[in-house]
PDB file of N, CA and C in Angstrom:
ATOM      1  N   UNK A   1       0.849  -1.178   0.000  1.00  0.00           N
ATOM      2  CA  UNK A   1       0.000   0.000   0.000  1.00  0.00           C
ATOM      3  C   UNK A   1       0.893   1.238   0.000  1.00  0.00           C
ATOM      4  N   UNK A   2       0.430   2.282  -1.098  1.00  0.00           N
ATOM      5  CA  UNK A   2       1.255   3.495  -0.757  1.00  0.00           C
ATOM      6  C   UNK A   2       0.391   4.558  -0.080  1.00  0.00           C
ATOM      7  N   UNK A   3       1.088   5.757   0.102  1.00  0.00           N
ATOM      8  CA  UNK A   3       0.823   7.109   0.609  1.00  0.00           C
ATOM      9  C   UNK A   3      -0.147   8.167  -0.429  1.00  0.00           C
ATOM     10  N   UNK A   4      -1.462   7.895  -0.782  1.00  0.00           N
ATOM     11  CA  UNK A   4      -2.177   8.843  -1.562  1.00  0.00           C
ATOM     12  C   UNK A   4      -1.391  10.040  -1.820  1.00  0.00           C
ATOM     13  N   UNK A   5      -0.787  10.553  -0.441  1.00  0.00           N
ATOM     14  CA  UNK A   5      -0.291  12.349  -0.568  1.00  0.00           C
ATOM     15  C   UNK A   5       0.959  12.194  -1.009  1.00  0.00           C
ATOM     16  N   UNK A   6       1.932  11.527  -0.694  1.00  0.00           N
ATOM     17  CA  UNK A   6       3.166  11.434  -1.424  1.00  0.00           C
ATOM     18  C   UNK A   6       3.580  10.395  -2.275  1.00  0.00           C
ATOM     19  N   UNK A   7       2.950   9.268  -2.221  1.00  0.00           N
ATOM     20  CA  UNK A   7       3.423   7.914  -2.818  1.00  0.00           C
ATOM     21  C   UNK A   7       4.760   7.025  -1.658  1.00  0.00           C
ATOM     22  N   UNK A   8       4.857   7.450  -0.356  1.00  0.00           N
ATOM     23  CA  UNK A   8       5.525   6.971   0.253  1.00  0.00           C
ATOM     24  C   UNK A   8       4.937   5.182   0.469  1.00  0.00           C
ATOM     25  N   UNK A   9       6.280   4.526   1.229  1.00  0.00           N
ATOM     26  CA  UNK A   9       5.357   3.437   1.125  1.00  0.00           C
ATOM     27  C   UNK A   9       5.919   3.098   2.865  1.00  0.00           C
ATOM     28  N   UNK A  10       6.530   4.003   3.669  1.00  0.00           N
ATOM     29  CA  UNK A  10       6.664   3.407   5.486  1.00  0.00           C
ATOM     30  C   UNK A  10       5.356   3.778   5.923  1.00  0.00           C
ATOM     31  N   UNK A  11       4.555   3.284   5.705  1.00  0.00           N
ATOM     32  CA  UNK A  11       2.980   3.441   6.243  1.00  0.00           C
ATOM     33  C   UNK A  11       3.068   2.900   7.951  1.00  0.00           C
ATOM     34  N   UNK A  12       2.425   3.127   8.924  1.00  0.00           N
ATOM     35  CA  UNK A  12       2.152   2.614  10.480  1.00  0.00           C
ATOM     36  C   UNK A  12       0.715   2.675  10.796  1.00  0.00           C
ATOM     37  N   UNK A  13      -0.033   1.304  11.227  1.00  0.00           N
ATOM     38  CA  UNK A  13      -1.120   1.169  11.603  1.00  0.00           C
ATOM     39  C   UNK A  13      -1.068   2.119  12.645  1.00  0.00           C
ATOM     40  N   UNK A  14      -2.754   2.495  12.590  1.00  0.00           N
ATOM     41  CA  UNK A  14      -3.003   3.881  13.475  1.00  0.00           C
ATOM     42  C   UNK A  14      -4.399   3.677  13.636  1.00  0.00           C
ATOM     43  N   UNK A  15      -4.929   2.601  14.384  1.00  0.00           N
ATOM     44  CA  UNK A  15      -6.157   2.274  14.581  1.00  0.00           C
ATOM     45  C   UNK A  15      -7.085   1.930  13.594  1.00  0.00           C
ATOM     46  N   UNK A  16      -8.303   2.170  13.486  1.00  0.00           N
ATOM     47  CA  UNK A  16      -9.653   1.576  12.206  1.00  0.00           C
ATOM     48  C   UNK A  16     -10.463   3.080  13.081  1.00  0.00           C
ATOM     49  N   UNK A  17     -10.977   3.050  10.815  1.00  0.00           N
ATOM     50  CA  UNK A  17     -12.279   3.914  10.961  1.00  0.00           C
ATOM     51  C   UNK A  17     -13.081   3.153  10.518  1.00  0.00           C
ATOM     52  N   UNK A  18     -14.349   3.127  10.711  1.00  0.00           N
ATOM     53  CA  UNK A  18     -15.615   2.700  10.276  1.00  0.00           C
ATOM     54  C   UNK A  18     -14.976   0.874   9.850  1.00  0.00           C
ATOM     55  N   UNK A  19     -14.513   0.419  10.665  1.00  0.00           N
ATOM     56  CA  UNK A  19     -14.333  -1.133   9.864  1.00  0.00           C
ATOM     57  C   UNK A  19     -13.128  -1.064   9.623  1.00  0.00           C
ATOM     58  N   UNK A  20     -12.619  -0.130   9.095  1.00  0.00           N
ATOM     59  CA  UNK A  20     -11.255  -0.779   8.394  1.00  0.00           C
ATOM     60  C   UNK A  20     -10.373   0.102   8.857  1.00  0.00           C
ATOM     61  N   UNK A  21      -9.187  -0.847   8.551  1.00  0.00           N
ATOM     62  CA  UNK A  21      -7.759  -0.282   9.188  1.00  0.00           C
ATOM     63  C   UNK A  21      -7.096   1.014   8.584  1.00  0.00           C
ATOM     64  N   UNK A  22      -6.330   1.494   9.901  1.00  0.00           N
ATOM     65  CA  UNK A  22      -5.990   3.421   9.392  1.00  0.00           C
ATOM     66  C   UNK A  22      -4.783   3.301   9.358  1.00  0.00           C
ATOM     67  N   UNK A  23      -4.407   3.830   8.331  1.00  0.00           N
ATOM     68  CA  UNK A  23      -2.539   4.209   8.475  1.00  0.00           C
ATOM     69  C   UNK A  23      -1.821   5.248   8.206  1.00  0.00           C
ATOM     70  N   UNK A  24      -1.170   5.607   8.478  1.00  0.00           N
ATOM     71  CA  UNK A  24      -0.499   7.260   8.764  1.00  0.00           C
ATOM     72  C   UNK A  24       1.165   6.400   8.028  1.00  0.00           C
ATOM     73  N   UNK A  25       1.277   8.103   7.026  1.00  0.00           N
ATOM     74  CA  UNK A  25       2.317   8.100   6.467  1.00  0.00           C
ATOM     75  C   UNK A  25       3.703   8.768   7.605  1.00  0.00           C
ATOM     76  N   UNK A  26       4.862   7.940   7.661  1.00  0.00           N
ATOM     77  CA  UNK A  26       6.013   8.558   8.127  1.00  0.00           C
ATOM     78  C   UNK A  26       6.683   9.925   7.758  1.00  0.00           C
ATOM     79  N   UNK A  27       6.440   9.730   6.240  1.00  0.00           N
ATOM     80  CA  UNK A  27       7.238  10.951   5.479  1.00  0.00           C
ATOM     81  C   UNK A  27       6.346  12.247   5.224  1.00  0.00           C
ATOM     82  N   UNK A  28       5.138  12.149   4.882  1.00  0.00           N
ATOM     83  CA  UNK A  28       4.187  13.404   5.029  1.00  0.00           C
ATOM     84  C   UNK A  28       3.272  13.307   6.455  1.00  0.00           C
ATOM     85  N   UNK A  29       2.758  12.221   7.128  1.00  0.00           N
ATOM     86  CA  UNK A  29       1.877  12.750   8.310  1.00  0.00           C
ATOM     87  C   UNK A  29       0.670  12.289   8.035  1.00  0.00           C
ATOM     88  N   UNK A  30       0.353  12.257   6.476  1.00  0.00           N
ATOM     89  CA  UNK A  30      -1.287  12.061   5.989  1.00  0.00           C
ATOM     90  C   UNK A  30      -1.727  10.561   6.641  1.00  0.00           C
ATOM     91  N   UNK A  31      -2.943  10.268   6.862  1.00  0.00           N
ATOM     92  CA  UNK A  31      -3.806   9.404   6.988  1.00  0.00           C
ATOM     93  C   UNK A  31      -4.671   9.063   5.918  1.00  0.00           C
ATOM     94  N   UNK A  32      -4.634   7.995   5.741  1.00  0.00           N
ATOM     95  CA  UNK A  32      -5.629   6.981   4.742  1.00  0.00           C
ATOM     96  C   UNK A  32      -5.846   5.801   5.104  1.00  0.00           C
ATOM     97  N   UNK A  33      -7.060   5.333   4.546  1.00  0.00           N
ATOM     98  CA  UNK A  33      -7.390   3.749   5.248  1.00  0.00           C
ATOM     99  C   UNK A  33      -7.782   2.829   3.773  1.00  0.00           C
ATOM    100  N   UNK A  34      -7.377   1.089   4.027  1.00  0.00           N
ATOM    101  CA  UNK A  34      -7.356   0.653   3.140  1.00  0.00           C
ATOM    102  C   UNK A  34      -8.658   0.236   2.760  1.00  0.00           C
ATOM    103  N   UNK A  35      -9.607   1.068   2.565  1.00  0.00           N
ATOM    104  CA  UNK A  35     -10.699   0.824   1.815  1.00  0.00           C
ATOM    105  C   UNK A  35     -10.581   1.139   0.556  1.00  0.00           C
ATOM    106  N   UNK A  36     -11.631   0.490  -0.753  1.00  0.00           N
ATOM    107  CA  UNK A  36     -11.849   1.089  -1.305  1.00  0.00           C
ATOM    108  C   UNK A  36     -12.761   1.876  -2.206  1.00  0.00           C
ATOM    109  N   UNK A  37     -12.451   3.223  -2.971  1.00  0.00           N
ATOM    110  CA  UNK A  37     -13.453   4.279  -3.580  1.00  0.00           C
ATOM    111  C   UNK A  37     -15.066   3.426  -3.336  1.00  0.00           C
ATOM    112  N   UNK A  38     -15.746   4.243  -3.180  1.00  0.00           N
ATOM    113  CA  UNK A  38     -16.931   4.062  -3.214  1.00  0.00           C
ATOM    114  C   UNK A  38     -17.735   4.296  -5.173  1.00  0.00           C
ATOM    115  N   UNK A  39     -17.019   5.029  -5.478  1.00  0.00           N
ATOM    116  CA  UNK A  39     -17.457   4.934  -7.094  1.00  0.00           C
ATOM    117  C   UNK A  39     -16.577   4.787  -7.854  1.00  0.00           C
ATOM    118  N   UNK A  40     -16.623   4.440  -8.974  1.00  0.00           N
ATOM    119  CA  UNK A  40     -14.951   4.156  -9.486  1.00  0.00           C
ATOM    120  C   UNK A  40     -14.985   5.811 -10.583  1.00  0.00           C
ATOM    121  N   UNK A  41     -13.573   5.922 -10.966  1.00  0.00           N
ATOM    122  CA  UNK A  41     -13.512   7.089 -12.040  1.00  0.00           C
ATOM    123  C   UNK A  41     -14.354   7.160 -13.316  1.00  0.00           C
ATOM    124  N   UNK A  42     -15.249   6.488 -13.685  1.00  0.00           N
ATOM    125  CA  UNK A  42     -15.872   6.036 -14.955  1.00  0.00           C
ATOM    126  C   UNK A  42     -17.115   6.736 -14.253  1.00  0.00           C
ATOM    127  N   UNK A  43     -17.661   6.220 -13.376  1.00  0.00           N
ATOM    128  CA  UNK A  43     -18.707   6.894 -12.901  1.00  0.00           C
ATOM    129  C   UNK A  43     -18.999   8.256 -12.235  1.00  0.00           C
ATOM    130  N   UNK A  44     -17.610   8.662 -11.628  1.00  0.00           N
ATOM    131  CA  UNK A  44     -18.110  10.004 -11.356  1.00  0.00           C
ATOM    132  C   UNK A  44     -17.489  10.896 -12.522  1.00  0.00           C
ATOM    133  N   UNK A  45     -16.742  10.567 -13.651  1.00  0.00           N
ATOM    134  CA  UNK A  45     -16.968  11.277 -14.889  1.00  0.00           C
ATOM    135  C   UNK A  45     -18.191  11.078 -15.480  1.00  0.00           C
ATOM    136  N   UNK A  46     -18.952  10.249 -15.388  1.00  0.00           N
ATOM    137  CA  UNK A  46     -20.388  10.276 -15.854  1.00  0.00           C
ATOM    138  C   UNK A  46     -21.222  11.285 -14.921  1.00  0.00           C
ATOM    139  N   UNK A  47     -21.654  10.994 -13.908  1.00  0.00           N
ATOM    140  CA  UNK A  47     -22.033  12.012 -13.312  1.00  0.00           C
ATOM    141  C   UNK A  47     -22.019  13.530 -13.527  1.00  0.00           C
ATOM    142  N   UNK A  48     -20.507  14.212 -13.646  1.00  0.00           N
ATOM    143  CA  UNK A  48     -20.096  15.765 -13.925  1.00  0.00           C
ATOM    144  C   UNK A  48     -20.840  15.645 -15.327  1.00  0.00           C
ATOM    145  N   UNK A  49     -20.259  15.191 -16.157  1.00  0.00           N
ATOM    146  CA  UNK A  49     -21.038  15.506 -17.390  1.00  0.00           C
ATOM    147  C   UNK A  49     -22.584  15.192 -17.587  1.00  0.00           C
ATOM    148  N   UNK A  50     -22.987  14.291 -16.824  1.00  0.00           N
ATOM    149  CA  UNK A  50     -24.553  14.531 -16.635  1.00  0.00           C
ATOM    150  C   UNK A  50     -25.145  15.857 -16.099  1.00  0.00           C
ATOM    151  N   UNK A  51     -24.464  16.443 -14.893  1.00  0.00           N
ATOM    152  CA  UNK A  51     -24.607  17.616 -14.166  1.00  0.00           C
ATOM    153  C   UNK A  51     -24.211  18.528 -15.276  1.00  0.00           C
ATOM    154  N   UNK A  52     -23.115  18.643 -16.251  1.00  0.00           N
ATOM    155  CA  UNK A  52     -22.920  19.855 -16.920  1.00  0.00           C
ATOM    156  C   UNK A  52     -24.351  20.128 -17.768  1.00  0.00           C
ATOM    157  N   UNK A  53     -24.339  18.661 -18.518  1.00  0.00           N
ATOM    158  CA  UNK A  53     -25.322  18.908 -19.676  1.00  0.00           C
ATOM    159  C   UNK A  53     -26.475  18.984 -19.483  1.00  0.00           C
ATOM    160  N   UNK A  54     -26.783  19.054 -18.346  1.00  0.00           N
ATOM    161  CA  UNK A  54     -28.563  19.113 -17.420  1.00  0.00           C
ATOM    162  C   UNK A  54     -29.013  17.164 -17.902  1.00  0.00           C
TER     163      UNK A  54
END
């Protein structure tokens, strides 16, 4: 698993949100957990362009 904010990869477990496990980056500080996206990129580009074009 890497670091969303930097691409680091010394990640340290740092408890669970909602179910799943949290990990905090060494080299930036950021937090992310290994879930994943709830919509994938295909769909929320569908979406914006639904919203643009009414």
């Amino acid at each position: 698993m890497d670091c969303p904010g930097c691409g680091g990869v010394d990640l340290i477990k740092r408890g669970s949100k909602a179910g799943h496990q949290r990990y905090r980056c060494r080299a930036c500080g950021r937090y992310s957990t290994d879930s994943q996206p709830r919509f994938s990129a295909k769909t929320k580009a569908m979406a914006i362009e639904m919203y643009m074009n009414s």
